[in-house]
PDB file of N, CA and C in Angstrom:
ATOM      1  N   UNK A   1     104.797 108.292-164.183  1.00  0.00           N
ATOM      2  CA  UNK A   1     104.415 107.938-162.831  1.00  0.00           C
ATOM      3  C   UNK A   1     102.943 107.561-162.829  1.00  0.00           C
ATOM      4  N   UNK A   2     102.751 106.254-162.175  1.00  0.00           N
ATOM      5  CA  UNK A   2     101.017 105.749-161.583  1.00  0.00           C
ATOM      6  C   UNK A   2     100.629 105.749-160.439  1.00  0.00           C
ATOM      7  N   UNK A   3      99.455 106.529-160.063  1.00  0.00           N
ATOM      8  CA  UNK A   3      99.245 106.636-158.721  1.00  0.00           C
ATOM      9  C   UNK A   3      98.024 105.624-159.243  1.00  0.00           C
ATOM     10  N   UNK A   4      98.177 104.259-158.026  1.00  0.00           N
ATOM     11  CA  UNK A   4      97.269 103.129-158.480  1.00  0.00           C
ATOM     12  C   UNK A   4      96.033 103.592-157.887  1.00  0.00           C
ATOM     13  N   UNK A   5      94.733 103.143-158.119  1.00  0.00           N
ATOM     14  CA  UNK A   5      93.719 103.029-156.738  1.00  0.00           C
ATOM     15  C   UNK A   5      93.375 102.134-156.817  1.00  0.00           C
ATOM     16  N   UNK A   6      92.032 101.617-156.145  1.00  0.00           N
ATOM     17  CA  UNK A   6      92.183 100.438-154.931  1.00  0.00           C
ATOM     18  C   UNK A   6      91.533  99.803-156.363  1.00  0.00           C
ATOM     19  N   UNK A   7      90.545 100.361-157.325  1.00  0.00           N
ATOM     20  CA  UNK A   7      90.150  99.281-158.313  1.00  0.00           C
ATOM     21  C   UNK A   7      91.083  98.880-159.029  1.00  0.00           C
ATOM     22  N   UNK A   8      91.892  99.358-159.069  1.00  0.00           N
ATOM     23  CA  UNK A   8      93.229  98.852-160.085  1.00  0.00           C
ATOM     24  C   UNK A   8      93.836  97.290-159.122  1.00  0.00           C
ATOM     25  N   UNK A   9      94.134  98.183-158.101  1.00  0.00           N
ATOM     26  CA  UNK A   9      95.239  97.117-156.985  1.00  0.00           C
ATOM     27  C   UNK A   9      94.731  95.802-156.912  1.00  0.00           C
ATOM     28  N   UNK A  10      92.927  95.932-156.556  1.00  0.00           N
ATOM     29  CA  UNK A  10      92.137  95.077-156.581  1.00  0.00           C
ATOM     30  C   UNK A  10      91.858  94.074-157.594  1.00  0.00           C
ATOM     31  N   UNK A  11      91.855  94.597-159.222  1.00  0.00           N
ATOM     32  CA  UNK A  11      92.335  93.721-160.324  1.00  0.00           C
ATOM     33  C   UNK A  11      93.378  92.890-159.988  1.00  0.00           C
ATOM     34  N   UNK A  12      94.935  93.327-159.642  1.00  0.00           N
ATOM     35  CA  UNK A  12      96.171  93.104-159.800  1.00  0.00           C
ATOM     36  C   UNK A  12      96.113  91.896-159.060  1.00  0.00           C
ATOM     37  N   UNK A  13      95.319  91.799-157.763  1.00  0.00           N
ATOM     38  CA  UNK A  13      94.855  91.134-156.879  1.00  0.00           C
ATOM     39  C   UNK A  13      94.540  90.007-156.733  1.00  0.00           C
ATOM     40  N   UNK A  14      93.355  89.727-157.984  1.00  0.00           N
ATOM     41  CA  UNK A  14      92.485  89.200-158.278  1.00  0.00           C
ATOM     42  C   UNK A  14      93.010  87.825-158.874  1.00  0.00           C
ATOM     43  N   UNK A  15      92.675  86.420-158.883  1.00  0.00           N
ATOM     44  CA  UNK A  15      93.146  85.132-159.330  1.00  0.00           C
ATOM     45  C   UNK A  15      92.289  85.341-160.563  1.00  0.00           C
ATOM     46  N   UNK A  16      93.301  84.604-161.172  1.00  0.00           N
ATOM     47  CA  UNK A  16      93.068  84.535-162.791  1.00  0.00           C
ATOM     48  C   UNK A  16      92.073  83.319-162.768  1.00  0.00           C
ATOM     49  N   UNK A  17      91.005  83.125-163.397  1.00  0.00           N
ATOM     50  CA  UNK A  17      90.834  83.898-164.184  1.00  0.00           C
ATOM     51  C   UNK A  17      89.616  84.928-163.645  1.00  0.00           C
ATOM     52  N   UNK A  18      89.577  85.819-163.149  1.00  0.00           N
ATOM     53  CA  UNK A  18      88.975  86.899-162.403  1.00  0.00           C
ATOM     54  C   UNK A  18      89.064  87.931-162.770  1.00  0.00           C
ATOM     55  N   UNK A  19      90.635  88.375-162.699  1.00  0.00           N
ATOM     56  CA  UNK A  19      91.211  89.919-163.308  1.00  0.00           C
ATOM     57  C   UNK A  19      90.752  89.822-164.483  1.00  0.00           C
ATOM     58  N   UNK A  20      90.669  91.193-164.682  1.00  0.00           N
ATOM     59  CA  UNK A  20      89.910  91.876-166.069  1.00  0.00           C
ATOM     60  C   UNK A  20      91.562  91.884-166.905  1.00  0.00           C
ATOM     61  N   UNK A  21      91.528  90.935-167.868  1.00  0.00           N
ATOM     62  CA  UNK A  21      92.096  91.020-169.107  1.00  0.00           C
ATOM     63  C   UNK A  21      92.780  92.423-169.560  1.00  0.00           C
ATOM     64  N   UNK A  22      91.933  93.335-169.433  1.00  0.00           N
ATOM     65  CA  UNK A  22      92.514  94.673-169.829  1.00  0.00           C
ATOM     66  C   UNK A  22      93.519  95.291-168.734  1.00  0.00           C
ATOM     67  N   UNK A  23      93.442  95.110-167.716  1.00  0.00           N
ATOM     68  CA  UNK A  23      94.383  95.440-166.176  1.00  0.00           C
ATOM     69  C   UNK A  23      95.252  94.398-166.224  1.00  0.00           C
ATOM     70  N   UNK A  24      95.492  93.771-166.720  1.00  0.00           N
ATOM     71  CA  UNK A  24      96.702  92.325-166.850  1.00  0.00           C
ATOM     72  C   UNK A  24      97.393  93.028-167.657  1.00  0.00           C
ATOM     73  N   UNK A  25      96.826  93.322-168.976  1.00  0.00           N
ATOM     74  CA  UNK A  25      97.774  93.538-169.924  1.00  0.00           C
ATOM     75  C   UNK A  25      98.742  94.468-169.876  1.00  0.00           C
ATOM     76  N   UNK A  26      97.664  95.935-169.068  1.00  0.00           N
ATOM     77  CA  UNK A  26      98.257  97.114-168.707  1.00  0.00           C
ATOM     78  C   UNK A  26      99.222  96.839-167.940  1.00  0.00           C
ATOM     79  N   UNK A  27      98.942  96.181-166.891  1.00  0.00           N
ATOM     80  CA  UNK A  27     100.277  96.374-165.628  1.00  0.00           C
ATOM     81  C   UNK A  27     101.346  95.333-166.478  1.00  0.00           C
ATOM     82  N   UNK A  28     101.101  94.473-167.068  1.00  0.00           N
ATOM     83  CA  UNK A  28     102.208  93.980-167.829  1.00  0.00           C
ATOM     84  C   UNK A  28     103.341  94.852-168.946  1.00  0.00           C
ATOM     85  N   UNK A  29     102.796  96.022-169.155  1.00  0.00           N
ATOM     86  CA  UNK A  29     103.325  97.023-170.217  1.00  0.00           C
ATOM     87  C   UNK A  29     103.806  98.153-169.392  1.00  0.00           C
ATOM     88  N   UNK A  30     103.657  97.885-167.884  1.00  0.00           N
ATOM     89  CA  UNK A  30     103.922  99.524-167.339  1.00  0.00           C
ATOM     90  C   UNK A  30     104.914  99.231-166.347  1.00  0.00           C
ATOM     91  N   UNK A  31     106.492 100.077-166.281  1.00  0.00           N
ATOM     92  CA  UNK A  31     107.535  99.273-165.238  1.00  0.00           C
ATOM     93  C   UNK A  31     107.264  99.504-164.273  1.00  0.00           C
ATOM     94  N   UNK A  32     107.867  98.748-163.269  1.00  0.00           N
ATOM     95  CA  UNK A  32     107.091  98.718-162.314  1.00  0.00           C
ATOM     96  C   UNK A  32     107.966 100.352-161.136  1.00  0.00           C
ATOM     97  N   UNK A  33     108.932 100.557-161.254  1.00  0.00           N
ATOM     98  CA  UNK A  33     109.392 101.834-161.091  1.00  0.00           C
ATOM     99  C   UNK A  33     108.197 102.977-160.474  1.00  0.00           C
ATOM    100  N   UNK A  34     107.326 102.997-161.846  1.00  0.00           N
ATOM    101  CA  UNK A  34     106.663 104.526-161.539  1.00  0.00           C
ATOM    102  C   UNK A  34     105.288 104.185-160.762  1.00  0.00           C
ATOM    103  N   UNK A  35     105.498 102.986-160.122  1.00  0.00           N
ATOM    104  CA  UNK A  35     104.290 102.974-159.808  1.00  0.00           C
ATOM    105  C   UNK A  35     104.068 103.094-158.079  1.00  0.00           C
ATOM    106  N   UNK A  36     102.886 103.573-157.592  1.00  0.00           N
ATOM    107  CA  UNK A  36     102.639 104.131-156.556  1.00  0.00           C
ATOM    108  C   UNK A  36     101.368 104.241-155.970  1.00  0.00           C
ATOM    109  N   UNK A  37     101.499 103.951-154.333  1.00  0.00           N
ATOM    110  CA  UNK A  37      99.734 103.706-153.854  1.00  0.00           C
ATOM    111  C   UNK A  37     100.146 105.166-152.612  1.00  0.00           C
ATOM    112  N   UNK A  38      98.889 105.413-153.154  1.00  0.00           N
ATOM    113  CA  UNK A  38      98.770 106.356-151.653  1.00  0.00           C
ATOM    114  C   UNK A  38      98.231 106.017-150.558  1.00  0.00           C
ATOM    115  N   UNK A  39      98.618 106.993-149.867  1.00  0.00           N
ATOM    116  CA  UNK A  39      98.145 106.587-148.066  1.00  0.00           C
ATOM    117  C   UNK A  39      97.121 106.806-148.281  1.00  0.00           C
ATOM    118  N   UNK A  40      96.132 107.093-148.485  1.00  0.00           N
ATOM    119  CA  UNK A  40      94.581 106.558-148.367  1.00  0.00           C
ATOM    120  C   UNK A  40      94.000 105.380-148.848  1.00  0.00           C
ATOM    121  N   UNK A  41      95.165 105.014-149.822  1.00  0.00           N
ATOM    122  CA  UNK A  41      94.951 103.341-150.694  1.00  0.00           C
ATOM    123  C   UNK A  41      95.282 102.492-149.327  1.00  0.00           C
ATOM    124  N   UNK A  42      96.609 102.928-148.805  1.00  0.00           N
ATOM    125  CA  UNK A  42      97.026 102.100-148.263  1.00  0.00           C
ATOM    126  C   UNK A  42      95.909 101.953-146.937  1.00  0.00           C
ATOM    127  N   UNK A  43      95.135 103.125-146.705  1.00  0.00           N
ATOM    128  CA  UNK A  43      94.296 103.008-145.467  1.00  0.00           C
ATOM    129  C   UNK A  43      93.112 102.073-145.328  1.00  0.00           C
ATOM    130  N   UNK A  44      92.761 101.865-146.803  1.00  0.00           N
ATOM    131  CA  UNK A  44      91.616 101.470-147.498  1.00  0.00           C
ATOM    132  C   UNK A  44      92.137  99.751-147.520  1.00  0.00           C
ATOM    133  N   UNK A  45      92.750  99.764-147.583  1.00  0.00           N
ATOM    134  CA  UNK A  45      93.101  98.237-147.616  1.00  0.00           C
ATOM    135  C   UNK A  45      93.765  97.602-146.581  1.00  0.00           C
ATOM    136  N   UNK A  46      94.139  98.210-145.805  1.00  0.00           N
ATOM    137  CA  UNK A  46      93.979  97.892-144.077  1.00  0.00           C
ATOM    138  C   UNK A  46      92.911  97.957-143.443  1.00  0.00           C
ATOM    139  N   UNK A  47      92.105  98.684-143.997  1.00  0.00           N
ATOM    140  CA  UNK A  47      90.601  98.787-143.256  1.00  0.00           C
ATOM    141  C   UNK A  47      89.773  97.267-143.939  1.00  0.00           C
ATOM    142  N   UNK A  48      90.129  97.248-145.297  1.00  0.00           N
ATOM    143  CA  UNK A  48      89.408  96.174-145.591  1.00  0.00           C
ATOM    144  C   UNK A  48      89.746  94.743-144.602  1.00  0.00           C
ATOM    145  N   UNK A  49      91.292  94.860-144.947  1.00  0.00           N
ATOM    146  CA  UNK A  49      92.207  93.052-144.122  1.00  0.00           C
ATOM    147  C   UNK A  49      91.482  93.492-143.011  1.00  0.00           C
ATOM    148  N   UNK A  50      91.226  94.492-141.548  1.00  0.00           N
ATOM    149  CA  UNK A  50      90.917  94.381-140.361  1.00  0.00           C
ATOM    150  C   UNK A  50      89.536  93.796-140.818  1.00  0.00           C
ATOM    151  N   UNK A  51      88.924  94.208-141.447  1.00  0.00           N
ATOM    152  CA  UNK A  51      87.086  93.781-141.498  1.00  0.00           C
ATOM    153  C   UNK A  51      87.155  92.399-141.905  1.00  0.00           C
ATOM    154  N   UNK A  52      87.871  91.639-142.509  1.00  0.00           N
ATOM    155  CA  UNK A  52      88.125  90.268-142.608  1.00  0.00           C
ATOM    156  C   UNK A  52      88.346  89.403-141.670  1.00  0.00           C
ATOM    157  N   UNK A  53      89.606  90.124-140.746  1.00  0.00           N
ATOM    158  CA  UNK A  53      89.846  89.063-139.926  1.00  0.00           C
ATOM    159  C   UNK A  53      89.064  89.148-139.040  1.00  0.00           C
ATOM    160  N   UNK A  54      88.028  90.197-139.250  1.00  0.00           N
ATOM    161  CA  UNK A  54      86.843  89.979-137.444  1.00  0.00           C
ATOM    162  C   UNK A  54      85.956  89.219-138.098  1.00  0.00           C
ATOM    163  N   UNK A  55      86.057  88.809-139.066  1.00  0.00           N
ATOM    164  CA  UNK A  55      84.979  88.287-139.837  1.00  0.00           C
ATOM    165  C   UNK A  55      85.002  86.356-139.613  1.00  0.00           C
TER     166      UNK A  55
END
């Protein structure tokens, strides 16, 4: 099991060529099954999208 956080998600995120090489490879090797964001990830990145769109 992976509990992601937001620097990870934020790689995953990221347009190539941007993402860090090493977080590509990883999430390419890991199923996607065990993987998992928590509610504070998830809070954190709703807080970010709201600060965007007032932006």
């Amino acid at each position: 099991m992976y509990v992601l956080d937001t620097n990870v998600l934020s790689e995953l995120r990221a347009a190539k060529p941007r993402a860090d090489p090493a977080v590509i490879r990883w999430a390419q090797r890991v199923p996607l099954t065990p993987i998992y964001l928590s509610t504070l990830i998830m809070l954190e990145v709703e807080a970010r999208f709201q600060a965007i769109k007032r932006d």
